[in-house]
C-alpha atoms as a PDB file:
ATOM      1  CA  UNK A   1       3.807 -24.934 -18.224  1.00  0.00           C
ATOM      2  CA  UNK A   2       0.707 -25.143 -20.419  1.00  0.00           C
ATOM      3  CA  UNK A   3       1.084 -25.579 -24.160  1.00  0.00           C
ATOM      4  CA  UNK A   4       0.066 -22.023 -25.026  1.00  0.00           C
ATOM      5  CA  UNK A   5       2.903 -20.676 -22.797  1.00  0.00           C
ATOM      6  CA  UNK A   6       5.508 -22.977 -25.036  1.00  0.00           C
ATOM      7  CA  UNK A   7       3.857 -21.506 -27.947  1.00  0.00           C
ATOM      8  CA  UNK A   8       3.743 -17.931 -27.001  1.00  0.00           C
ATOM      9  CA  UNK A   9       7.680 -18.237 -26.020  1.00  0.00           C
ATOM     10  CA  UNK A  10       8.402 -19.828 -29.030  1.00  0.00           C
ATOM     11  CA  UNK A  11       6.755 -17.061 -30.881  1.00  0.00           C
ATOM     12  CA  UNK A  12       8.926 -14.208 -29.182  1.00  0.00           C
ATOM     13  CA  UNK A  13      11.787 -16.044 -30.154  1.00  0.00           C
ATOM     14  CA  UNK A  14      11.149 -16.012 -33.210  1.00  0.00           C
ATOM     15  CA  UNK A  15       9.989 -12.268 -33.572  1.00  0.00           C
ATOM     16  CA  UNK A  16      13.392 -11.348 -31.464  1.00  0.00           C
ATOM     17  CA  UNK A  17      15.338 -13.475 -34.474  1.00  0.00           C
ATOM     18  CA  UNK A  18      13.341 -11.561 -36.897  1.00  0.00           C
ATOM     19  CA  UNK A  19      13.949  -7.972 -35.274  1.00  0.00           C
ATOM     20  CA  UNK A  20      17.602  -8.455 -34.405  1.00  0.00           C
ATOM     21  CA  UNK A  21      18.109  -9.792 -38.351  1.00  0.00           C
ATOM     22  CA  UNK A  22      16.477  -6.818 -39.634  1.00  0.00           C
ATOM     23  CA  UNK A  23      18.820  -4.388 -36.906  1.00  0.00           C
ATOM     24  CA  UNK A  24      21.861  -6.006 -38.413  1.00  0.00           C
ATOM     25  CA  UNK A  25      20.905  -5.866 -41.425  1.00  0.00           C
ATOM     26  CA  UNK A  26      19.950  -2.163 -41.602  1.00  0.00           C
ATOM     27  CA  UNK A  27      23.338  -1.683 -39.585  1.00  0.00           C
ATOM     28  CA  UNK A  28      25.579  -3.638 -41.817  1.00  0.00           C
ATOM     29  CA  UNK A  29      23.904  -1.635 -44.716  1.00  0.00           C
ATOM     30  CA  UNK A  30      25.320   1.069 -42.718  1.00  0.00           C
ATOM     31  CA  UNK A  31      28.658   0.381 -42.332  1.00  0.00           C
ATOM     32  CA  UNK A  32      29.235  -1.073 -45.577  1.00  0.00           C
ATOM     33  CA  UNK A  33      27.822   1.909 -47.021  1.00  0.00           C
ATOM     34  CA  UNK A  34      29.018   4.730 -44.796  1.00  0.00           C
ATOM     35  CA  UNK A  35      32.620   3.481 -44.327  1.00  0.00           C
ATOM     36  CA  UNK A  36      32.914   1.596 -47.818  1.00  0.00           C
ATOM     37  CA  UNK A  37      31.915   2.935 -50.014  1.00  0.00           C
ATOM     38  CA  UNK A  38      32.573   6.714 -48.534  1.00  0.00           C
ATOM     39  CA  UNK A  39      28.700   7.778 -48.570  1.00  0.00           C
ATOM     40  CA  UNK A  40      26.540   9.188 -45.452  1.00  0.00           C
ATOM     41  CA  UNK A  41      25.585   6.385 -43.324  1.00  0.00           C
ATOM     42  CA  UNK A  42      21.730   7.543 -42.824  1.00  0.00           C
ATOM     43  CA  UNK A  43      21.383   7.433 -46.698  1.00  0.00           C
ATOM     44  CA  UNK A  44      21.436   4.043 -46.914  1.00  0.00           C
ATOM     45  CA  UNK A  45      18.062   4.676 -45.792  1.00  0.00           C
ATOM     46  CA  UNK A  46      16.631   6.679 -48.347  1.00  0.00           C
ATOM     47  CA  UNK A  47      14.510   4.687 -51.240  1.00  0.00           C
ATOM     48  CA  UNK A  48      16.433   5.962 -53.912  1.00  0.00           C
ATOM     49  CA  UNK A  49      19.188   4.375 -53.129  1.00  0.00           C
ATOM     50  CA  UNK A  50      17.120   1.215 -52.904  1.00  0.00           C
ATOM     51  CA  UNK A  51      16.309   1.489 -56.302  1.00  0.00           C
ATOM     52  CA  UNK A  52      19.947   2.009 -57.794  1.00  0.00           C
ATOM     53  CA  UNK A  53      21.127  -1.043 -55.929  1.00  0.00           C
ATOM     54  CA  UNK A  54      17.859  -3.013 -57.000  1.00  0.00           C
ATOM     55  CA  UNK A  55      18.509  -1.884 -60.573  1.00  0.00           C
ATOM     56  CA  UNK A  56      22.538  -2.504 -60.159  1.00  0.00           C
ATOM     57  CA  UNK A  57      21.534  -5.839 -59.218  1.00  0.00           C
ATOM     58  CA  UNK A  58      18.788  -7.132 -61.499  1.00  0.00           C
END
C-alpha cells in the first residue's frame, strides 16, 4: 500500500465523520424539535427558525 492510498483512506474517513456528524446533527435537531418542543419536524429546516434560535442564543 502506497502512501497516497493511506492518504486517500484517511481522507474518506474523515469526510464519512464529517457527513455522519452533520446527519445526526440535522436528526437530533429533529427530534428535539419535533417531539420536544411539539413543532413539525421538517421545520427545523427552514432558515427562519435558524435565525430565532441564533437570536435566542446570542
Amino acid at each position: 500500500m502506497s502512501s497516497s492510498d493511506h492518504i486517500l483512506r484517511s481522507l474518506i474517513k474523515i469526510v464519512g465523520v464529517l457527513l455522519a456528524g452533520v446527519i445526526l446533527f440535522i436528526v437530533g435537531s429533529m427530534i428535539g424539535y419535533g417531539v420536544m418542543g411539539g413543532g413539525n419536524p421538517f421545520g427545523v429546516l427552514l432558515p427562519g427558525v435558524w435565525r430565532h434560535i441564533l437570536d435566542f442564543v446570542q
